[in-house]
Structure formats: C-alpha cells, structure tokens
Protein backbone atom coordinates (compact mmCIF):
# COMPACT_ATOMS: atom_id res chain seq x y z
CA UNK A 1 49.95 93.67 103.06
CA UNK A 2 50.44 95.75 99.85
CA UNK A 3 52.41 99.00 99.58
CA UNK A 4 50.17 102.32 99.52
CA UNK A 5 50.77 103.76 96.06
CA UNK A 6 51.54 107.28 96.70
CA UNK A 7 52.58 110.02 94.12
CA UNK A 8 54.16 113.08 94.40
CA UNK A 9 52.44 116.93 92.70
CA UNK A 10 55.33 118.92 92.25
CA UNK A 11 58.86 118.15 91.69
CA UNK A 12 60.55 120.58 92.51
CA UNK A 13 63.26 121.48 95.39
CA UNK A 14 61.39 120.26 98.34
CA UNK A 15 60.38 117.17 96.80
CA UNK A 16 63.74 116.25 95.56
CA UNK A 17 65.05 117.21 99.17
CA UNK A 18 62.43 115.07 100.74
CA UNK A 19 59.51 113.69 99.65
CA UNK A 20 60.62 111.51 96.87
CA UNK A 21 63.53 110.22 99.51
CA UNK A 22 61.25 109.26 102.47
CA UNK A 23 58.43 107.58 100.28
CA UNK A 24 62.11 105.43 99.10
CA UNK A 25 62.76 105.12 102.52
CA UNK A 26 59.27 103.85 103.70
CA UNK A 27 58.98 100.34 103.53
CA UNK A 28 54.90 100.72 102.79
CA UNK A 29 55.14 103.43 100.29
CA UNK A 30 55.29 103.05 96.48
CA UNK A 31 55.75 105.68 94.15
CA UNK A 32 53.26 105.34 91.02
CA UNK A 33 53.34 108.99 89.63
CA UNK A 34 55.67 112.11 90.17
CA UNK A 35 53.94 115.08 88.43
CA UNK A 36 54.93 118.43 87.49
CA UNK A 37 53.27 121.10 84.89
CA UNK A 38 57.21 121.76 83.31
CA UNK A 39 57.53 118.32 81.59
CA UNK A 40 61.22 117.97 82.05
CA UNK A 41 61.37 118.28 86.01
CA UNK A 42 58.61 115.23 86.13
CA UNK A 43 60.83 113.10 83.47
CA UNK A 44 64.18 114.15 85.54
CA UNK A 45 62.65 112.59 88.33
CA UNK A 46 61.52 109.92 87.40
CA UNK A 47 64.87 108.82 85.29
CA UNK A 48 66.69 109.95 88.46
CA UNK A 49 65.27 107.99 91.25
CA UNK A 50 63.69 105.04 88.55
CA UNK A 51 60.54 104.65 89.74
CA UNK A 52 56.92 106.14 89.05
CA UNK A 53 55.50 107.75 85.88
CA UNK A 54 55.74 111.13 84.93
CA UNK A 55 52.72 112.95 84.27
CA UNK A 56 52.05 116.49 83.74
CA UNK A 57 48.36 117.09 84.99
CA UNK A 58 47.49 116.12 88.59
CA UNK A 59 44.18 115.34 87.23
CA UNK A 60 45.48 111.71 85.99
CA UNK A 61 46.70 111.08 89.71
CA UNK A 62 43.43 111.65 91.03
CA UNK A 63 41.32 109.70 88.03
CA UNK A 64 43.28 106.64 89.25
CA UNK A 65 41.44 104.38 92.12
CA UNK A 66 45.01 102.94 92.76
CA UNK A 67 46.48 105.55 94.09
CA UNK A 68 45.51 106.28 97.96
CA UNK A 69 48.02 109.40 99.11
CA UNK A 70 49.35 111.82 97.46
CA UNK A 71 52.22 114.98 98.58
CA UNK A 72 51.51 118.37 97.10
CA UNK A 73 55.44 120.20 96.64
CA UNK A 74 54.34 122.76 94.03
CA UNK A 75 54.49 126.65 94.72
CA UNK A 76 51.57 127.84 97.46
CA UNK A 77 48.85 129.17 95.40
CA UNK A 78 48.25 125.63 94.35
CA UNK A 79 48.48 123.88 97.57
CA UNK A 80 44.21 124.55 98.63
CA UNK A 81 43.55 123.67 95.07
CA UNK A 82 45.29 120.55 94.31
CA UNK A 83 44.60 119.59 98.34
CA UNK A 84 41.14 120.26 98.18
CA UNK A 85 40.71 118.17 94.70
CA UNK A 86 43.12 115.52 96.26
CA UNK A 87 40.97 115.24 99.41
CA UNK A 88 36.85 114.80 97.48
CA UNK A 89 39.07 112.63 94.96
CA UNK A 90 39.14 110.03 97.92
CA UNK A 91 42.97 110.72 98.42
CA UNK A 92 44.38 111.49 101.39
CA UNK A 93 46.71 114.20 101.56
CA UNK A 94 50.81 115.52 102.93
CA UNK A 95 50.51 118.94 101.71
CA UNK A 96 53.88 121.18 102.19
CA UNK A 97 54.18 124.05 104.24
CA UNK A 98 52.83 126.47 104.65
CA UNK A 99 49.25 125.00 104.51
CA UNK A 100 48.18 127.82 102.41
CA UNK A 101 48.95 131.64 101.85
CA UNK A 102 45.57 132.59 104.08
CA UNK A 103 44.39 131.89 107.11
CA UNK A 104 40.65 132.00 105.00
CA UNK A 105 42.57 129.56 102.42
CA UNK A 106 43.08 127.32 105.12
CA UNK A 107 40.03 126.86 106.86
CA UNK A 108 38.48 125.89 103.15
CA UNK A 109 41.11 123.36 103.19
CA UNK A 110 39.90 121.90 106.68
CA UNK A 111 36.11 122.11 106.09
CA UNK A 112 37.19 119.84 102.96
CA UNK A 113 38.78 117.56 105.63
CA UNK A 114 36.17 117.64 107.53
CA UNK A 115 33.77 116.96 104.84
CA UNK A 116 35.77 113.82 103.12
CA UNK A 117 37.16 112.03 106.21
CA UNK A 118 40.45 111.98 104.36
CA UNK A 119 43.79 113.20 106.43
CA UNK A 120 45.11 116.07 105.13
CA UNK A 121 48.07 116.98 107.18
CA UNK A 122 50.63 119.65 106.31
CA UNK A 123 54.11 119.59 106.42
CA UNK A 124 55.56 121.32 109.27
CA UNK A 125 58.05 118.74 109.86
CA UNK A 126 59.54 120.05 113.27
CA UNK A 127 56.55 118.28 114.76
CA UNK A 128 59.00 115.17 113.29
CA UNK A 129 62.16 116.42 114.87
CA UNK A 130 63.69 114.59 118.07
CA UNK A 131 65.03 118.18 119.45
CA UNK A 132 61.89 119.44 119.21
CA UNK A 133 60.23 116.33 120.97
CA UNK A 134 62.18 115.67 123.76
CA UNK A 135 61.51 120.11 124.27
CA UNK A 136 58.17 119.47 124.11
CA UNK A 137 58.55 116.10 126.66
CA UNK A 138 60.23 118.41 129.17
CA UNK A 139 57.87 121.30 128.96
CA UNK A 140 54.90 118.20 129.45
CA UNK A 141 56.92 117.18 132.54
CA UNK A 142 56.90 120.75 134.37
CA UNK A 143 61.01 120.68 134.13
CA UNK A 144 60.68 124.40 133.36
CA UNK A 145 57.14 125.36 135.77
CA UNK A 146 55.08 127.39 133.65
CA UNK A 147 56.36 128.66 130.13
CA UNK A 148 55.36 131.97 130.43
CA UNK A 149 57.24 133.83 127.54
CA UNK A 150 59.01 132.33 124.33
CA UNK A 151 61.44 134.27 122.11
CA UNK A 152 62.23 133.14 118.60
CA UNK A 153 65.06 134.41 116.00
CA UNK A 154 65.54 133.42 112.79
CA UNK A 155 67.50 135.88 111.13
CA UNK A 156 70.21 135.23 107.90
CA UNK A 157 72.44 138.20 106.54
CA UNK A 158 71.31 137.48 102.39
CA UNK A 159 69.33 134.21 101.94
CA UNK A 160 66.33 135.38 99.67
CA UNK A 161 65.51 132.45 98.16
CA UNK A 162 64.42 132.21 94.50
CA UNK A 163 64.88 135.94 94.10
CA UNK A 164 61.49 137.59 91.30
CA UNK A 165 60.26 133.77 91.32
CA UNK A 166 58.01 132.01 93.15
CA UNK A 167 59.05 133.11 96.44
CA UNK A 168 59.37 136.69 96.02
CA UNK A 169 55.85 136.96 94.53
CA UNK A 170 52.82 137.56 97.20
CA UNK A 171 50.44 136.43 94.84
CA UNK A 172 51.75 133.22 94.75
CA UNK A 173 53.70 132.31 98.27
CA UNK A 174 51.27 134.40 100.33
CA UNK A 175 54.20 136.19 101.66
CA UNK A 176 58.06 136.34 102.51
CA UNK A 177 60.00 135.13 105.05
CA UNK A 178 57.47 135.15 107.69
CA UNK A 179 55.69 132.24 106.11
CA UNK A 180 58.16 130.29 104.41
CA UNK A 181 60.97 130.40 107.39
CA UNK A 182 58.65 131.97 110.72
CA UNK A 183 55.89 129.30 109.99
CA UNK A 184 58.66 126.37 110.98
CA UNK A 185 59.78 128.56 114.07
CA UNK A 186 56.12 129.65 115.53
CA UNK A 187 54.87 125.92 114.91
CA UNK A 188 57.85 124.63 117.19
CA UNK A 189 56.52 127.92 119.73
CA UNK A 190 53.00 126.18 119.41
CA UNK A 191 53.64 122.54 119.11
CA UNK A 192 55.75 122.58 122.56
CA UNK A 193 53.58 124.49 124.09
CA UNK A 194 50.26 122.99 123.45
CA UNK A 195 49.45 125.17 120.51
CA UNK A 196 47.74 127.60 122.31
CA UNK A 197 44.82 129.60 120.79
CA UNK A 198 46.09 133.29 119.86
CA UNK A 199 44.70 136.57 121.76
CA UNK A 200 46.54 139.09 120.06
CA UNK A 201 49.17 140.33 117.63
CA UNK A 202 51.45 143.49 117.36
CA UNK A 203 53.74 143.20 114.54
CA UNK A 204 55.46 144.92 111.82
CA UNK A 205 56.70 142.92 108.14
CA UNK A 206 59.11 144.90 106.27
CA UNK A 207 60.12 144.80 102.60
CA UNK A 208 63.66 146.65 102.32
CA UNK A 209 66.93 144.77 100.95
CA UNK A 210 65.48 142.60 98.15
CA UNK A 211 63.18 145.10 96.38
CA UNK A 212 66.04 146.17 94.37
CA UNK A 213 66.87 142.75 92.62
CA UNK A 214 69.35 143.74 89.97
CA UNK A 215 71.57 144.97 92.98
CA UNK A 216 70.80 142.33 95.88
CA UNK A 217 74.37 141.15 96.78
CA UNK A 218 74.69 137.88 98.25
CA UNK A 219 77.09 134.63 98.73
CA UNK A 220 74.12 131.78 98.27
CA UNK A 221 70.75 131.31 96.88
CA UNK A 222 68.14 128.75 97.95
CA UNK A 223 66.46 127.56 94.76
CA UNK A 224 68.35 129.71 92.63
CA UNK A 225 67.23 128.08 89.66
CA UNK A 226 63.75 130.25 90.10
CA UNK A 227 65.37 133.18 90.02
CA UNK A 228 63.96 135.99 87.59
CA UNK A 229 65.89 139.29 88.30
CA UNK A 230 62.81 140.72 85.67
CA UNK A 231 60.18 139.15 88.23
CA UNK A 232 58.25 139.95 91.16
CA UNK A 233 59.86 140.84 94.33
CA UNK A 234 56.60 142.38 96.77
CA UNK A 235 56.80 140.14 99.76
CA UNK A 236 58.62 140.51 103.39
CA UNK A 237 62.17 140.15 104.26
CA UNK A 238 62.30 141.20 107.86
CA UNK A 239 59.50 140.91 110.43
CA UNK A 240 59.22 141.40 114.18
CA UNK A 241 56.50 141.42 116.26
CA UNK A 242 54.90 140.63 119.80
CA UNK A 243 51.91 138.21 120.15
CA UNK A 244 50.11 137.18 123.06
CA UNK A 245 48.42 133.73 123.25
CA UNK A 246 45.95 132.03 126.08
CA UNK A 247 50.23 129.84 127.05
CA UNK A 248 52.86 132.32 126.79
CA UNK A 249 53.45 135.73 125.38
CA UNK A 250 55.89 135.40 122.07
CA UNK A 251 58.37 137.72 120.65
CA UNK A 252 60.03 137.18 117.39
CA UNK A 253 62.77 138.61 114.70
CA UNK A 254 62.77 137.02 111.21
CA UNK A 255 64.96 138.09 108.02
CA UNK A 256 65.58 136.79 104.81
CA UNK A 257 68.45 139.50 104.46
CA UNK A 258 69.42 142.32 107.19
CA UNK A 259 72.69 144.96 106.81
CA UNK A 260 74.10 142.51 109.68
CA UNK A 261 76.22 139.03 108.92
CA UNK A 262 75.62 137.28 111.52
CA UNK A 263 72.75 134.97 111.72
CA UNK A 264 70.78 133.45 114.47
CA UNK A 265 68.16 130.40 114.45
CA UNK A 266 67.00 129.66 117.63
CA UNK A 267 64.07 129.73 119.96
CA UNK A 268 64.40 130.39 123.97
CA UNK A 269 61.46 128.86 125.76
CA UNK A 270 61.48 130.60 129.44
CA UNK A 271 60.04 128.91 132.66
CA UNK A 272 60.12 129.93 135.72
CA UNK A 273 61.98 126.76 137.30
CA UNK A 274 64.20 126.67 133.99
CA UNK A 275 64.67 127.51 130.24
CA UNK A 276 65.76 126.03 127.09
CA UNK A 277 67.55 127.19 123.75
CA UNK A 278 66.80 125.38 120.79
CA UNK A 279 69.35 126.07 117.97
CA UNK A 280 66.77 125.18 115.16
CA UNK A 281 67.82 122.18 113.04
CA UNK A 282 70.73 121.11 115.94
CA UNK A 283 70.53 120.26 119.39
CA UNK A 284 69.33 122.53 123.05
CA UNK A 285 70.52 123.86 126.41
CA UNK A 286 68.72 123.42 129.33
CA UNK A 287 69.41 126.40 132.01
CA UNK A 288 68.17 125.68 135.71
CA UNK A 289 69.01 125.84 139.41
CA UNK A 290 69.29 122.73 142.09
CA UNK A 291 70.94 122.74 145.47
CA UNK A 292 70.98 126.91 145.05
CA UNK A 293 73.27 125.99 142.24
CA UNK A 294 73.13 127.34 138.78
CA UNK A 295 73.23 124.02 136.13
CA UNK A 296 72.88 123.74 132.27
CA UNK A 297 73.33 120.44 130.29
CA UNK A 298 72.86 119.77 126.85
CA UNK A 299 70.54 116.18 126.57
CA UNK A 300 71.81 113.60 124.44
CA UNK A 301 69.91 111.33 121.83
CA UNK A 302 69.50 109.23 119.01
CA UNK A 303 68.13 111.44 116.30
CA UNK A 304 65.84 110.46 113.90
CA UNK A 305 65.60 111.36 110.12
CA UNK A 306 62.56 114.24 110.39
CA UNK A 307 61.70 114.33 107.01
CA UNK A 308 61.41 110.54 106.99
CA UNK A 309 59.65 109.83 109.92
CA UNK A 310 57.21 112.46 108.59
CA UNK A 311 56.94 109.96 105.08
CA UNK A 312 56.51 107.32 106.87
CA UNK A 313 54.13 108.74 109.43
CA UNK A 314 51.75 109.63 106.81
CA UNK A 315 51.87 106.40 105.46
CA UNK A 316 50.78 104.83 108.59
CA UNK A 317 47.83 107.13 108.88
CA UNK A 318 46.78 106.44 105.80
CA UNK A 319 45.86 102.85 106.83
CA UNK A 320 45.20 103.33 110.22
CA UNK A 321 43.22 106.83 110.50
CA UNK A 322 45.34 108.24 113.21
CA UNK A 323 45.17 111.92 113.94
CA UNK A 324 48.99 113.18 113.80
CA UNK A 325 50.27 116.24 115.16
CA UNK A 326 50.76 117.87 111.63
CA UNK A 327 46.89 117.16 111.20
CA UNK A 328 45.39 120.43 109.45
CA UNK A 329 43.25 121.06 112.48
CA UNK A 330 46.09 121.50 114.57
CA UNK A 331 48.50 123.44 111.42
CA UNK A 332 45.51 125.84 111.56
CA UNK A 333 45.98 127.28 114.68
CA UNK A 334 49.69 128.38 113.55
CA UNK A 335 47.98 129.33 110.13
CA UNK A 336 45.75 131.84 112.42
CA UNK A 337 48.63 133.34 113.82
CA UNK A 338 50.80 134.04 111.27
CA UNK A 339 47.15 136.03 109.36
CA UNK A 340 47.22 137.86 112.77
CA UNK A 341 50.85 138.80 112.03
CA UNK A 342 50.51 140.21 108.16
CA UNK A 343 46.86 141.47 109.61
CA UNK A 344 48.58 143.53 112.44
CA UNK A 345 51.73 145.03 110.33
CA UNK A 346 48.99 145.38 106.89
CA UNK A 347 46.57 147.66 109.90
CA UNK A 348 49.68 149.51 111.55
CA UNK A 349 47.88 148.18 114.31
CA UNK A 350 47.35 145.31 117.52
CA UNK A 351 45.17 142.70 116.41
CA UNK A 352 42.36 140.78 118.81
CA UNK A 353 41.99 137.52 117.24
C-alpha cells in the first residue's frame, strides 16, 4: 500500500517539536511539502530533516491531487482559514491546538467538516497520552464512584511565551494562557470524564505581570525567538474560575507568570469511592480506602510517544474514516467552554451556556 503524502503549514516551534518528527516516525506517512510564509523557516526544514519541498503559499499544497493530509502549525488566526480551505480542497486535516480563537470560529470549522466528509481533528494531544488513558479507563470502570468535582492547576512563576509576538497578541492567539496552556488541562477534565456538555461558567482572566514587557523579568522563554518587546502584549496571564457541567463541577487556576515561584501542573479528579492526581505530562496517584484502610498507589506502564501516536493516528484515519477522540466534534465541546470562560470574566458575570 502506498504512503499518504502529507505536508506540514507552518514550520514553526510546534512543528519542529512534533509534527515533522511523528510523520518521520509513521511508517505510512510521507512528507511532500513543509510550508511557511517566512521563506527561510520552510528551507531550514526541509535541509534539516531532508525530505519534502519547501513552499511558501499553502495554496500549492492544496492545488496538488497527491497530497491527501495535511497539519496546520502556524499562529491561530490562520488555523479556520487554512483548515477550512484544507478541508473543501479534499484534504483531510490535524489542525493544532487550540482549534480556533472562538468558539463561533470553531463551529465554522465543523460545519466545513460536516459539509466535506473530510476529518478534521485538532490537536489536543492528551487524548494521546497513556496517563491520561489509563485515568480515563479507571474513571470508565467506577474505581472512583461518581466524579463529582475536578480541580485543575496549571500555574508557572514567569513562562510568557513569545513575549509582544504571536502569543501575546489577542488578535491573533484568541487569548493568553487560558487557551494556549488551560485548553490541554480542561480537555484532559472533559476527555476523562465523558466530555460533558457545559451549564455554566463563573470566571475571571487577568492581564497583570506581562503588560509591562520592557520590565518582565524571567529565567526562560518558550519561543523566544517571537519575541517583540515593541509588540502586542493584550491577552491573559492568570485566570481562575468555577464551571459547572451536566458530570462534575470544575475549578481551575492558570498563570503564565504569578509573584509566586513555585509552580503546579496537575489535575485532581475526586470520586466518592476514590481520587486521582494527575501531574500533567508525568505519571498519577490513586487515593482510596479497602478493608477500612486508607491506600494510594501510583500504576505503572509502558508509555507511549503522545505526539506520535497522535501522527500516526491521523494517518490511519485518513484511510480508514475512523472518528478519533481529537475529532472536531468532540474538541468543540472544550472550545465551548473555554468561550464560556473569556464570556464570563469579559461580562463580570456567571454565564448559562
């Protein structure tokens, strides 16, 4: 059978960190274009990993019948516009988290779905992670009775990333830390829970430490090659909030940067017949009773590679149709959410979804 000729729009951080890798590492996939509008990060690539052929306008990609899947890696503004071009192209589509910067954005990109027959999923690749399956397999299995409340942290003392670029600009990521750190931990919250529809949202998103970009202090940037201390910085680095949903209630904590170095990155899932702590990106706890004895043991696995098995479980799809968990009908439940969140703290107000 022959490869699927894939090609990658957009190659910048997360593509390098990912995409490009796991189409290397599937078996099925082959690599015909990598595209990027800056000319020199599409030749890099392409003289880096030695395959593919750098173009500059996604337009080529999707005037070529060979090509069958593509990845969209670029900033978010362009992800429902390249997606939705991708998808009536004939292509089917991995398109990086988050799905889009509105929940409105989003449900364009899944009547476009809808209306091609093309997959379109999105790439919240915790749905990939073993941690986070073997969660959801005990939570399936009634280990922990009813999940009735789940808390979620994901706070960093000074880890803007990309400070007055892309990032820090609302017009083009949609937001701040919120959606580009809280959409991995709330679609864990959903995905083990049986992404349950939201009810309501009480929340507050905060722009404080990074406003002042010429005197943000920190040890570490993510993508600080974007950085433009004369750019925009108008998007959230601290939000907290309360939702409840028709599963569990959620409470949550996010920063980018908070006056406070210590950081925490996990999510608590509470039962009543046990619990579980997820340190994101690691391994979890289980806390429970047996015997009228207290007992907590930490599982043990054989991890996958997420961001692989994600590659290569688009691939698949794309010949055999299947309906993955990262499908955009499913992302879009999470993408209604977090608008409930930026809708509640924009109002000063509870949201009823």
């Amino acid at each position: 059978m022959s490869k699927v000729k894939v090609a990658v729009i957009g190659c910048g951080t997360i593509a390098n960190a990912a995409h490009i890798p796991g189409y290397l590492h599937c078996p099925d996939a082959e690599i015909k274009y990598l595209c990027d509008i800056i000319p020199e990060r599409a030749d890099e690539a392409v003289k880096k990993y030695g395959v593919g052929k750098a173009v500059y306008d996604y337009h080529e990609i999707l005037a070529d019948p060979e090509v069958e899947a593509v990845s969209v890696c670029t900033p978010n503004k362009m992800h429902p516009i390249i997606a939705i071009d991708s998808l009536r192209a004939g292509k089917h589509v991995l398109c990086e988290k988050p799905a889009a910067r509105t929940y409105a954005e989003v449900l364009k990109m899944q009547e476009a779905q809808h209306e091609t027959g093309k997959t379109l999923n999105i790439g919240v690749v915790n749905r990939f992670n073993t941690a986070v399956n073997e969660i959801k397999k005990i939570i399936s299995a009634g280990e922990l009775g009813e999940i009735y409340h789940v808390y979620v942290s994901f706070r960093a003392h000074r880890s803007i990333p990309g400070l007055g670029g892309a990032f820090t600009t609302k017009d083009i990521a949609g937001g701040g830390v919120l959606i580009d750190w809280g959409v991995h931990y709330l679609d864990i919250v959903m995905y083990c829970t049986g992404d349950p529809s939201p009810v309501t949202a009480s929340a507050k998103a905060f722009s404080k430490l990074g406003v002042d970009m010429k005197n943000y202090v920190y040890e570490g940037m993510w993508a600080e090659n974007t950085k433009d201390l004369n750019g925009t910085y108008d998007v959230d680095d601290f939000v907290t909030g309360f939702v409840r949903t028709a599963g569990p209630t959620i409470t949550f904590n996010g920063a980018w940067a908070q006056n406070i170095g210590v950081g925490e990155a996990f999510i608590d899932f509470l039962g009543d017949k046990g619990g579980v702590r997820l340190q994101y990106g690691g391994d979890f706890t289980v806390y429970t009773t047996k015997d009228g004895k207290l007992y907590n043991y930490k599982p043990e696995y054989q991890s996958v590679n997420m961001f692989d098995d994600e590659l290569a479980s688009f691939v698949r799809c794309v010949r055999t149709g299947e309906k993955l968990p990262s499908h955009i009908d499913t992302v879009a439940i999470t993408a209604k959410l977090m608008q409930g969140i930026y809708d509640s703290s924009d109002a000063g107000r509870e949201i009823v979804f």
